[in-house]
Protein backbone atom coordinates (compact mmCIF):
# COMPACT_ATOMS: atom_id res chain seq x y z
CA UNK A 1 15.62 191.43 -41.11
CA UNK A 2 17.01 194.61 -39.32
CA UNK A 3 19.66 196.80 -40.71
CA UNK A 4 23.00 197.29 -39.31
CA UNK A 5 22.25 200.69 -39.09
CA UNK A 6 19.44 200.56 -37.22
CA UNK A 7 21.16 199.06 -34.20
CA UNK A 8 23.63 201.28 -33.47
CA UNK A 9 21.64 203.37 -31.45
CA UNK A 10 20.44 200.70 -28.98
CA UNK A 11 24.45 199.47 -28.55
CA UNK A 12 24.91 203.38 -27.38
CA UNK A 13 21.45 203.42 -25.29
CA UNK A 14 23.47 199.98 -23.36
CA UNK A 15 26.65 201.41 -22.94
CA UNK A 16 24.65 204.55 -21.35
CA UNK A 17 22.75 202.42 -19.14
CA UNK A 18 25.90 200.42 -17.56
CA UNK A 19 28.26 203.13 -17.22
CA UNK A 20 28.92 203.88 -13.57
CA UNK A 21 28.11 207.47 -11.88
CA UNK A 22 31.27 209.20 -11.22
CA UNK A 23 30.36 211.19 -7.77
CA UNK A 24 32.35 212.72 -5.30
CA UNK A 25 33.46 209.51 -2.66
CA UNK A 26 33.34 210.47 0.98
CA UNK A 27 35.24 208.22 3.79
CA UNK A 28 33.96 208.69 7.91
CA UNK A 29 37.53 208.32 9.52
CA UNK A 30 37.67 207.74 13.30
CA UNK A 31 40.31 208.37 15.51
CA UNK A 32 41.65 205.73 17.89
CA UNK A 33 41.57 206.19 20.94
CA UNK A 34 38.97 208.87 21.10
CA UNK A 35 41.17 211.42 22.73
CA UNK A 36 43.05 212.09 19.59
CA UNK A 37 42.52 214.97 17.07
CA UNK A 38 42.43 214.19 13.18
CA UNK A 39 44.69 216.34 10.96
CA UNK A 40 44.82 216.64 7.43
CA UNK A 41 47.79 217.07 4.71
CA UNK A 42 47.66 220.32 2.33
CA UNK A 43 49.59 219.67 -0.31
CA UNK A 44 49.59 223.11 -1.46
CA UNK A 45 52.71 223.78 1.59
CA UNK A 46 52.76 220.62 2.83
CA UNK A 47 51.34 221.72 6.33
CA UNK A 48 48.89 219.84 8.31
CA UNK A 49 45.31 221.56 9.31
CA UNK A 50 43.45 220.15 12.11
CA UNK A 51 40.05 218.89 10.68
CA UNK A 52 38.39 217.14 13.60
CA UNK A 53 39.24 217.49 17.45
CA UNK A 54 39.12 214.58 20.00
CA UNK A 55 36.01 212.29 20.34
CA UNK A 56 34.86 214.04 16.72
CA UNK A 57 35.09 211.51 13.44
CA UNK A 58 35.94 213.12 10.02
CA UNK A 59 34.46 213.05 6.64
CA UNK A 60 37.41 212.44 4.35
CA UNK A 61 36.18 214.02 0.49
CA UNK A 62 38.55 211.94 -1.93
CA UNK A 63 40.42 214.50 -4.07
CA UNK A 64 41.78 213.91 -7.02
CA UNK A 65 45.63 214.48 -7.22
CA UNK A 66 45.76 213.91 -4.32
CA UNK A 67 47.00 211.77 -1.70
CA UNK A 68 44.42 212.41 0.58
CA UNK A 69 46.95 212.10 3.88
CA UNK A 70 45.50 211.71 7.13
CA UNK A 71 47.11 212.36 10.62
CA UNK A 72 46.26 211.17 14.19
CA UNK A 73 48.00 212.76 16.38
CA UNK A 74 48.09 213.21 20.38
CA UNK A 75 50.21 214.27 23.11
CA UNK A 76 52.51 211.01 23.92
CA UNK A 77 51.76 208.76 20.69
CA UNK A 78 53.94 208.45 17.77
CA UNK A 79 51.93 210.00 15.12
CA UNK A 80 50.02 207.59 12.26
CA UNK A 81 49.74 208.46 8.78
CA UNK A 82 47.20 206.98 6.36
CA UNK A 83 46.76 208.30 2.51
CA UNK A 84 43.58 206.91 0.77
CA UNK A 85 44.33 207.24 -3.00
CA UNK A 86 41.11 207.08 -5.12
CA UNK A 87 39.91 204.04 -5.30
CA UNK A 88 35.37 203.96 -5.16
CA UNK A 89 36.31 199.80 -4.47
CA UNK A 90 38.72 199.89 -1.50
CA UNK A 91 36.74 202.57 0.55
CA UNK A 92 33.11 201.65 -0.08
CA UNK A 93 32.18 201.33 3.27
CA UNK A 94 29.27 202.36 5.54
CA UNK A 95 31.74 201.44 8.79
CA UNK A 96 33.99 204.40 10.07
CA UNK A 97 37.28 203.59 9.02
CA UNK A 98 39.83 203.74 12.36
CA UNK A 99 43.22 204.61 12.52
CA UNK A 100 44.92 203.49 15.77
CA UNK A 101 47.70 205.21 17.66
CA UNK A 102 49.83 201.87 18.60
CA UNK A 103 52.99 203.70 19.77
CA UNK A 104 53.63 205.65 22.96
CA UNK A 105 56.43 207.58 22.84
CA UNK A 106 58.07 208.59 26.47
CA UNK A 107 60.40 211.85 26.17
CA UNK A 108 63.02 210.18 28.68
CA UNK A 109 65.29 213.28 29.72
CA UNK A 110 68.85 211.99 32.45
CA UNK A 111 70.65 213.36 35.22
CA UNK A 112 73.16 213.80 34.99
CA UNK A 113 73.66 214.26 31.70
CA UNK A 114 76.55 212.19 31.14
CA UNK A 115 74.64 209.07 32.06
CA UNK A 116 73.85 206.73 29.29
CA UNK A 117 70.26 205.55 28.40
CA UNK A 118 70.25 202.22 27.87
CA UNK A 119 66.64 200.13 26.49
CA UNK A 120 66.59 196.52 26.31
CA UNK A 121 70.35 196.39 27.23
CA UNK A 122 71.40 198.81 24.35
CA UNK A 123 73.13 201.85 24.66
CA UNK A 124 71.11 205.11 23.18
CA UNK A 125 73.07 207.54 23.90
CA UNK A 126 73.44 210.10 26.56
CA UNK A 127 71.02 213.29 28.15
CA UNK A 128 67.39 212.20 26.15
CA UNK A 129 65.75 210.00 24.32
CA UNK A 130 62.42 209.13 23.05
CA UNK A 131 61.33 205.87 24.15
CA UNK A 132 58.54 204.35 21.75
CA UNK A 133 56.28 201.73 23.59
CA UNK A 134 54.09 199.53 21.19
CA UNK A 135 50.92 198.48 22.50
CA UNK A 136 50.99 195.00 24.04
CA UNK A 137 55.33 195.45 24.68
CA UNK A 138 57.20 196.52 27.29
CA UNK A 139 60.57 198.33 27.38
CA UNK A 140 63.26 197.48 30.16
CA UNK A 141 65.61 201.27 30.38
CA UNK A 142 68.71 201.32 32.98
CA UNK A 143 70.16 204.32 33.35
CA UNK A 144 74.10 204.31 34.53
CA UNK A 145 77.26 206.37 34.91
CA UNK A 146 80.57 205.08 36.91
CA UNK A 147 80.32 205.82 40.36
CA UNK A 148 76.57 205.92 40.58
CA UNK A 149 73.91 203.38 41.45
CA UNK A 150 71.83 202.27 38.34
CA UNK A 151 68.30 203.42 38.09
CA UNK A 152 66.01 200.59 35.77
CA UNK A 153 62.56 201.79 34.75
CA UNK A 154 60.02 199.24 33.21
CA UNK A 155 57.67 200.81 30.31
CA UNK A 156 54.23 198.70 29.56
CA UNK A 157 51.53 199.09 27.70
CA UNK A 158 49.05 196.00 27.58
CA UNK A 159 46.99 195.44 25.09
CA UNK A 160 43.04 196.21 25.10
CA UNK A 161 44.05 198.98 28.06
CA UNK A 162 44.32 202.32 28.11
CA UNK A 163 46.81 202.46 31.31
CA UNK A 164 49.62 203.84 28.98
CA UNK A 165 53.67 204.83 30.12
CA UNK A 166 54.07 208.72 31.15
CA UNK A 167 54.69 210.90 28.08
CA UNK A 168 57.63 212.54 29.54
CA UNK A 169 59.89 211.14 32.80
CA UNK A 170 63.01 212.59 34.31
CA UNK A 171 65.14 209.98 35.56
CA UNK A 172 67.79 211.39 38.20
CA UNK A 173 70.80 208.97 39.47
CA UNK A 174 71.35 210.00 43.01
CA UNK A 175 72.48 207.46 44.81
CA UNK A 176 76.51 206.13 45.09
CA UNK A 177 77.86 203.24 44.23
CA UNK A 178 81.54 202.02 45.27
CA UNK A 179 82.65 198.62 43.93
CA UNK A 180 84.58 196.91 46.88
CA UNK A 181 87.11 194.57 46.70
CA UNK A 182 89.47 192.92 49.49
CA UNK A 183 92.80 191.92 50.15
CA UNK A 184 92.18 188.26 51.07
CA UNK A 185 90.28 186.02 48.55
CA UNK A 186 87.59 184.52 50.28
CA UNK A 187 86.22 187.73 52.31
CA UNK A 188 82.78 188.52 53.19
CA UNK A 189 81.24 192.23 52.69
CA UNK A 190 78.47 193.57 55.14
CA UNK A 191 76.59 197.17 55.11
CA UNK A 192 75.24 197.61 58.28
CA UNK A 193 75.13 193.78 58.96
CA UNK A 194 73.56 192.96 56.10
CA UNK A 195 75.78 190.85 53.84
CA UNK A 196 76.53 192.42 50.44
CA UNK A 197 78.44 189.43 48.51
CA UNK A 198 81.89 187.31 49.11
CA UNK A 199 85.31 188.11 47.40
CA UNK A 200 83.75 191.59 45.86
CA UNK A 201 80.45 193.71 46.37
CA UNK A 202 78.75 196.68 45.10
CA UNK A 203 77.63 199.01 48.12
CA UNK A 204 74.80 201.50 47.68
CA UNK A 205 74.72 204.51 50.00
CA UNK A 206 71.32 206.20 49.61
CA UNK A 207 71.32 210.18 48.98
CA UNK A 208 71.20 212.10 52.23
CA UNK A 209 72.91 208.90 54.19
CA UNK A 210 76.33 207.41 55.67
CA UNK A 211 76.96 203.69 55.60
CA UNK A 212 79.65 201.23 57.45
CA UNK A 213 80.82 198.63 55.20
CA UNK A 214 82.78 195.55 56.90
CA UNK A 215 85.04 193.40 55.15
CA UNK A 216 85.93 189.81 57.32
CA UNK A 217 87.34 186.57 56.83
CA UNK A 218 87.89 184.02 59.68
CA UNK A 219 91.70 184.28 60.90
CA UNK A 220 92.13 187.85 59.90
CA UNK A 221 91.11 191.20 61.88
CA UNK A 222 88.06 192.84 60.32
CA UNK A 223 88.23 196.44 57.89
CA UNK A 224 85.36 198.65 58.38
CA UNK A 225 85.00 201.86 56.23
CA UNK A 226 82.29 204.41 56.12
CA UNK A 227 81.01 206.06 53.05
CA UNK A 228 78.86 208.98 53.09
CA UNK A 229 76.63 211.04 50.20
CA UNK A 230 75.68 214.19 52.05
CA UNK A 231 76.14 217.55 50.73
CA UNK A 232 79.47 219.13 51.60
CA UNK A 233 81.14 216.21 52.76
CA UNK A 234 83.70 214.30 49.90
CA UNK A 235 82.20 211.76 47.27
CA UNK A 236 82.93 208.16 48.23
CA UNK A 237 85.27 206.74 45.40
CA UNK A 238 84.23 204.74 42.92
CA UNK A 239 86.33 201.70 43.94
CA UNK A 240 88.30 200.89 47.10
CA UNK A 241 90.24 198.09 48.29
CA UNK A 242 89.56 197.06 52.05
CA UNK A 243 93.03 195.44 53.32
CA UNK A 244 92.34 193.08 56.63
CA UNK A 245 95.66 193.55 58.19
CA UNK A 246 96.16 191.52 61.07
CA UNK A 247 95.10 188.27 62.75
CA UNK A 248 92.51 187.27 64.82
CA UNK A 249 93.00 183.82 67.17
CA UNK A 250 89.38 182.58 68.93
CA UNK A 251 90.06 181.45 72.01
CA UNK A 252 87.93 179.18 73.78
CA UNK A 253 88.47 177.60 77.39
CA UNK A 254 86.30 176.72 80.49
CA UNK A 255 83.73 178.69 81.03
CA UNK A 256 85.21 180.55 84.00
CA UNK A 257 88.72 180.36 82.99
CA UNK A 258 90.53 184.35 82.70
CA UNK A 259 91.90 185.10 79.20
CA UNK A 260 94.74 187.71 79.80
CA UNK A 261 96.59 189.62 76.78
CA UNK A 262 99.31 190.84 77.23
CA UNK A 263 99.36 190.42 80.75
CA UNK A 264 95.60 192.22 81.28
CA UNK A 265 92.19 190.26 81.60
CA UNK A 266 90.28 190.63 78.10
CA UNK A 267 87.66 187.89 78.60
CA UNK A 268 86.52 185.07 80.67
CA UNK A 269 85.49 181.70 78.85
CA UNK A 270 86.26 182.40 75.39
CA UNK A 271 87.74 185.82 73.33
CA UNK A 272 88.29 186.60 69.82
CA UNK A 273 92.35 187.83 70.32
CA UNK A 274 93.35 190.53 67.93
CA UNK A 275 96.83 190.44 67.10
CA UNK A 276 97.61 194.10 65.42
CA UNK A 277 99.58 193.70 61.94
CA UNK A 278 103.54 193.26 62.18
CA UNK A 279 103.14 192.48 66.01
CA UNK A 280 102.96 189.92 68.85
CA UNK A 281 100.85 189.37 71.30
CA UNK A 282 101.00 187.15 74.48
CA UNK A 283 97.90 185.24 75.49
CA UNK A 284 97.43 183.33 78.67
CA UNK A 285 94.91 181.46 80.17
CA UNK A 286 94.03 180.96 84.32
CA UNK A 287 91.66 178.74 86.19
CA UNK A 288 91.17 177.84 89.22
CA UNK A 289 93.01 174.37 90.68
CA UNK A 290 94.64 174.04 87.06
CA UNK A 291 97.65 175.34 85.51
CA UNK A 292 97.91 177.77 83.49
CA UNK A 293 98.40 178.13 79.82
CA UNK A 294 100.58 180.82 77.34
CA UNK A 295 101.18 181.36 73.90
CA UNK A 296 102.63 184.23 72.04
CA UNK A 297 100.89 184.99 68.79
CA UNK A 298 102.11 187.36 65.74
CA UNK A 299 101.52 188.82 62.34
CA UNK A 300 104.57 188.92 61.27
CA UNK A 301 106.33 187.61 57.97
CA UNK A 302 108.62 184.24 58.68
CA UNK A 303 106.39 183.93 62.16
CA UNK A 304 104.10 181.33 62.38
CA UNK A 305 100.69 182.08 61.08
CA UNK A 306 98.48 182.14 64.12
CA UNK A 307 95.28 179.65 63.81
CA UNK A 308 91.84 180.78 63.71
CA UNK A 309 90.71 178.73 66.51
CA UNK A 310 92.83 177.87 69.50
CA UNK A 311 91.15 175.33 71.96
CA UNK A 312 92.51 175.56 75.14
CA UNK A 313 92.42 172.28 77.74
CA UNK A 314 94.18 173.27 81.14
CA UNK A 315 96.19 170.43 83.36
CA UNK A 316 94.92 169.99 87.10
CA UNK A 317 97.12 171.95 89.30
CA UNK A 318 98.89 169.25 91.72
CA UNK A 319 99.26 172.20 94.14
CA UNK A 320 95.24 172.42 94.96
CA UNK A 321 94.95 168.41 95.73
CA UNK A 322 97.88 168.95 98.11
CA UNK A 323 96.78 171.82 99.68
CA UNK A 324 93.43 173.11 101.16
CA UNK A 325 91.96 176.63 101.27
CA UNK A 326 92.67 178.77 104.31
CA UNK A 327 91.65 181.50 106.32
CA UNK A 328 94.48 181.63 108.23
CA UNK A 329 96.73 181.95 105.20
CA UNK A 330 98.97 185.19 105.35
CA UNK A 331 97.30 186.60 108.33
CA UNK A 332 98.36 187.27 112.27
CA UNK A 333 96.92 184.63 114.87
CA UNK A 334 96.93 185.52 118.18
CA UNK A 335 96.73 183.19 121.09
CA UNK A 336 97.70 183.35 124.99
CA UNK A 337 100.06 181.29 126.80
CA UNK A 338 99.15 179.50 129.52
CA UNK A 339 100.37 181.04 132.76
CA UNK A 340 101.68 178.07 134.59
CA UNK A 341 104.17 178.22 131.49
CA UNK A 342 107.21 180.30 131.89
CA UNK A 343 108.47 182.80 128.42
CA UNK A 344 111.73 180.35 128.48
CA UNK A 345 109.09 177.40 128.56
CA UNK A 346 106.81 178.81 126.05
CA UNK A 347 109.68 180.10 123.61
CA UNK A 348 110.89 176.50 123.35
CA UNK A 349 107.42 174.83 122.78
CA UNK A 350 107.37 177.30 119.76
CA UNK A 351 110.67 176.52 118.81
CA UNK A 352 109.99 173.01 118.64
CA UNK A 353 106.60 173.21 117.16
CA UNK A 354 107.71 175.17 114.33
CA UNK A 355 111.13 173.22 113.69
CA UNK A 356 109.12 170.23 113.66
CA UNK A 357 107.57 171.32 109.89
CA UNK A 358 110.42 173.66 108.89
CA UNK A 359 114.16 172.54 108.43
CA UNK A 360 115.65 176.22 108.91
CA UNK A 361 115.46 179.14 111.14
CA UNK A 362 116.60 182.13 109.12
CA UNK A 363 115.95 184.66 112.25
CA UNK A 364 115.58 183.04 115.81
CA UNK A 365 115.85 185.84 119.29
CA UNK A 366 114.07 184.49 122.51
CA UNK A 367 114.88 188.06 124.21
CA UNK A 368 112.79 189.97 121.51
CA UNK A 369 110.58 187.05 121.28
CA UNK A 370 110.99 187.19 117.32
CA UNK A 371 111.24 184.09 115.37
CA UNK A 372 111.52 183.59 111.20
CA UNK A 373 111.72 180.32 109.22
CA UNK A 374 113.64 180.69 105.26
CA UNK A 375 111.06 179.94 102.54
CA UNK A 376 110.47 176.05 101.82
CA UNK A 377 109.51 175.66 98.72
CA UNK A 378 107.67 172.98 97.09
CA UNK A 379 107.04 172.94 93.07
CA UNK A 380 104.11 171.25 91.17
CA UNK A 381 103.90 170.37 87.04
CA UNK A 382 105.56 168.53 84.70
CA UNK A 383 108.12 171.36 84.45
CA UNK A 384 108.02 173.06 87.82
CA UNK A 385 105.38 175.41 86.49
CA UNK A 386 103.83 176.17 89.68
CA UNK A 387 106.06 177.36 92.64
CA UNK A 388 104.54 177.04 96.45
CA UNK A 389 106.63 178.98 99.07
CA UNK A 390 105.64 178.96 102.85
CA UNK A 391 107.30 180.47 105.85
CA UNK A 392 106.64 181.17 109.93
CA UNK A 393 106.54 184.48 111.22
CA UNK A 394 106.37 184.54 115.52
CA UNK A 395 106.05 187.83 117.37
CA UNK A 396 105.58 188.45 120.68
CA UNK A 397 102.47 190.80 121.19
CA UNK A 398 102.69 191.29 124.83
CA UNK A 399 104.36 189.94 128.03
CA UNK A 400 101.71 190.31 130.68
CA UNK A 401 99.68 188.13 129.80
CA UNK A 402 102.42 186.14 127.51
CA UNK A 403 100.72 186.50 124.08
CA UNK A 404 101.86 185.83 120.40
CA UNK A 405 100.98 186.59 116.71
CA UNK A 406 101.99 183.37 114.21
CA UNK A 407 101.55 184.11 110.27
CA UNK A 408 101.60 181.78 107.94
CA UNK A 409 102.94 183.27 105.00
CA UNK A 410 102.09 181.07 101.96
CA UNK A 411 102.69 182.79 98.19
CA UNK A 412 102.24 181.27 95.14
CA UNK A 413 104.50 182.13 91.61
CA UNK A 414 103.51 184.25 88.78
CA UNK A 415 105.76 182.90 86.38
CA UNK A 416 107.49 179.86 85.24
CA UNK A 417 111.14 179.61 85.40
CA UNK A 418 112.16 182.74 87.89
CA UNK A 419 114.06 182.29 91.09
CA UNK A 420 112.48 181.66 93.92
CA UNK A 421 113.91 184.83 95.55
CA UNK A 422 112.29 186.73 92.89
CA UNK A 423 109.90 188.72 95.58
CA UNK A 424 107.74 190.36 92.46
CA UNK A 425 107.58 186.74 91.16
CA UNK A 426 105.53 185.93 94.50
CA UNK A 427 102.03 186.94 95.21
CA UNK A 428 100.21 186.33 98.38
CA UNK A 429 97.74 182.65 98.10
CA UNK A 430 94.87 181.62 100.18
CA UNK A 431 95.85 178.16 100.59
CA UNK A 432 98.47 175.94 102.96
CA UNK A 433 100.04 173.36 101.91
CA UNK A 434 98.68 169.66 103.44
CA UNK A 435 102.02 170.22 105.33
CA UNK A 436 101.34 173.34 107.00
CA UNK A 437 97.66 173.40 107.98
CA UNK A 438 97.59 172.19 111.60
CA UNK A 439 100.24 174.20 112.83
CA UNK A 440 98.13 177.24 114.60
CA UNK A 441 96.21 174.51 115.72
CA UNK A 442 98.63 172.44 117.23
CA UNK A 443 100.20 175.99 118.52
CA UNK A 444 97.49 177.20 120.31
CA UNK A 445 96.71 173.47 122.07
CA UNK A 446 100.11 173.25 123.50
CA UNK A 447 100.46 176.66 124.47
CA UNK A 448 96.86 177.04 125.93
């Protein structure tokens, strides 16, 4: 049987045997992505030293006391910080260990420098900011400031690439913004023809440029306005209120009916009538072998409001069906007597001829040859719009041989409702009367 005594020595020999070997630990550190440099923390000032450069992996020695602080760090990334405390269990590894930048960082600087940053739809601030971008995110930053337009920049950074955002981006808002509104609910905005919205509308003029913004609404006279951002001409404002003043009547007839306004031709067929703000206007409408049609229009309070549309449907004129055109209408017709007729002979056979369609000489001289009938008139419409007024003119042109000039005047009225011996009412028309067309005719067979 052994002694006690003589086994404490093999107990120590054991212990020996399974006691570990305290070395120095070593860890390979990698930085990720290569182009990044490896820095170390002295804890002696608390500076970092640069201990590998890009593309170059480090051998960490563990120190005791101390916390062994590792920095990657490159141009754009948010740097990463990893302390290895010792620990043989946690770093006994043949495999690099990496340490991954995952965070851009994008210096964002603003003009001007009032404009706020905004990312994701949060304000930032104003001037700069640093914009971190993780890898497989994106960041959505709008830049604004009242009176300019809004400049949005989208930052990516998939994962598994290395397309990353810019480190640094200067983000200028140049271009104007005015925020329109109008004085009639229901308007429509255009730039340049191109519709911008209904009711309101945010118009962009481009640095360097001039645009024409149009404000309309069906029934009301158009506002235009031109904004320009050039250098040395006045900012646009930042709002502005376009007021359509005015009306505006389409008016749509025949297709070659005359449109007159205010008593001069604007149109034939159809015509968008403007009727200025606070005034009238008077429209009317002429065609051929129909009557013609007025109204007075006006944008005035307590008037009638004018309508957008005005369809216009003329009446026949009863004076074309009872007369025929004529080119003996207002002209001098000369024809020769026969000589076996005497002037007393000849004077009376006009006499008669012309009595027999008019009731009253006004002017009647056989010695000067010179005869005159007073107007007949003859009226057409449901309200005597349309006046007719005819009358005989005879002149003797020459006594050897016996000849004679007949006109047929024939005028037609300008206006309803004036007196027939209104001469400024009259103007000259190329038709006769049913009544009236024979008579050179019949003149010059019984005088031949």
């Amino acid at each position: 049987m052994n002694s006690p005594l003589r086994a404490l020595p093999i107990v120590g020999v054991l212990l020996a045997v399974a006691a570990p070997v305290l070395t120095a630990q070593t860890i390979t550190v990698q930085a990720r992505p290569a182009t990044a440099s490896i820095w170390r923390l002295k804890i002696q000032d608390n500076s970092l030293e640069k201990v590998a450069d890009p593309g170059q992996p480090y051998r960490l020695k563990i120190e005791k006391n101390d916390p062994n602080t590792i920095v990657v760090r490159q141009d754009g990334f948010r740097d990463v910080r990893r302390s290895f405390p010792k620990d043989a269990e946690k770093y006994n590894t043949k495999e690099p260990y990496s340490i991954f930048l995952t965070r851009r960082v994008v210096e964002l600087t603003v003009l001007p420098y009032d404009a706020t940053i905004f990312v994701n739809g949060e304000a930032r601030g104003q001037r700069s900011h640093d914009l971190e971008v993780e890898e497989g995110t994106a960041q959505t930053v709008e830049i604004r400031r009242t009176g300019l337009a809004p400049v949005t920049r989208v930052y990516r950074w998939d994962k598994g690439t290395s397309e990353y955002p810019p480190a640094r981006e200067r983000i200028e808002l140049s271009d104007r913004r005015v925020l329109l509104t109008a004085s009639q609910s229901g308007a429509e905005f255009f730039k340049n023809d191109a519709k911008l919205g209904d009711n309101d509308a945010d118009v962009v003029i481009p640095r360097g440029s001039c645009v024409i913004v149009r404000a309309q609404k069906p029934g009301f006279a158009a506002a235009e306005r031109q904004y320009c951002n050039k250098e040395g001409m006045p900012d646009p404002p930042v709002s502005d209120r376009l007021v359509l003043a005015g009306r505006v009547v389409s008016v749509n007839a025949a297709t070659d009916a005359k449109i007159f306004v205010n008593n001069k031709q604007a149109g034939v067929g159809s015509y968008p009538v403007k009727v200025p703000d606070a005034q009238c206007v008077l429209v009317r409408v002429e065609q051929p072998a129909f009557l013609p049609w007025e109204r007075e229009y006006c944008a005035q309070d307590n008037a009638p409001v004018p309508p957008i549309e005005q369809l216009v449907q003329l009446k026949a004129d009863e004076s074309f069906s009872a007369s025929v055109a004529s080119d003996q209408a207002n002209v001098n017709v000369t024809f020769e007597v026969n000589t076996a007729l005497t002037d007393l002979m000849a004077w009376k056979r006009i006499s008669s001829i012309v009595l027999s369609h008019f009731d009253v000489l006004e002017n009647s001289d056989s010695e000067t040859g010179y005869l005159r009938t007073a107007w007949q008139i003859k009226s057409y419409g449901d309200n005597n719009e349309v006046v007719i007024r005819t009358r005989v003119i005879v002149k003797r042109a020459s006594e050897s041989p016996l000849r004679y000039t007949m006109k047929i005047v024939s005028e037609r009225n300008k206006m309803a409702g004036v007196s027939v011996k209104e001469d400024e009412n009259f103007v000259p028309w190329d038709r006769l009367l049913n009544t009236y067309k024979d008579v050179i005719g019949e003149m010059q067979a019984r005088l031949k």
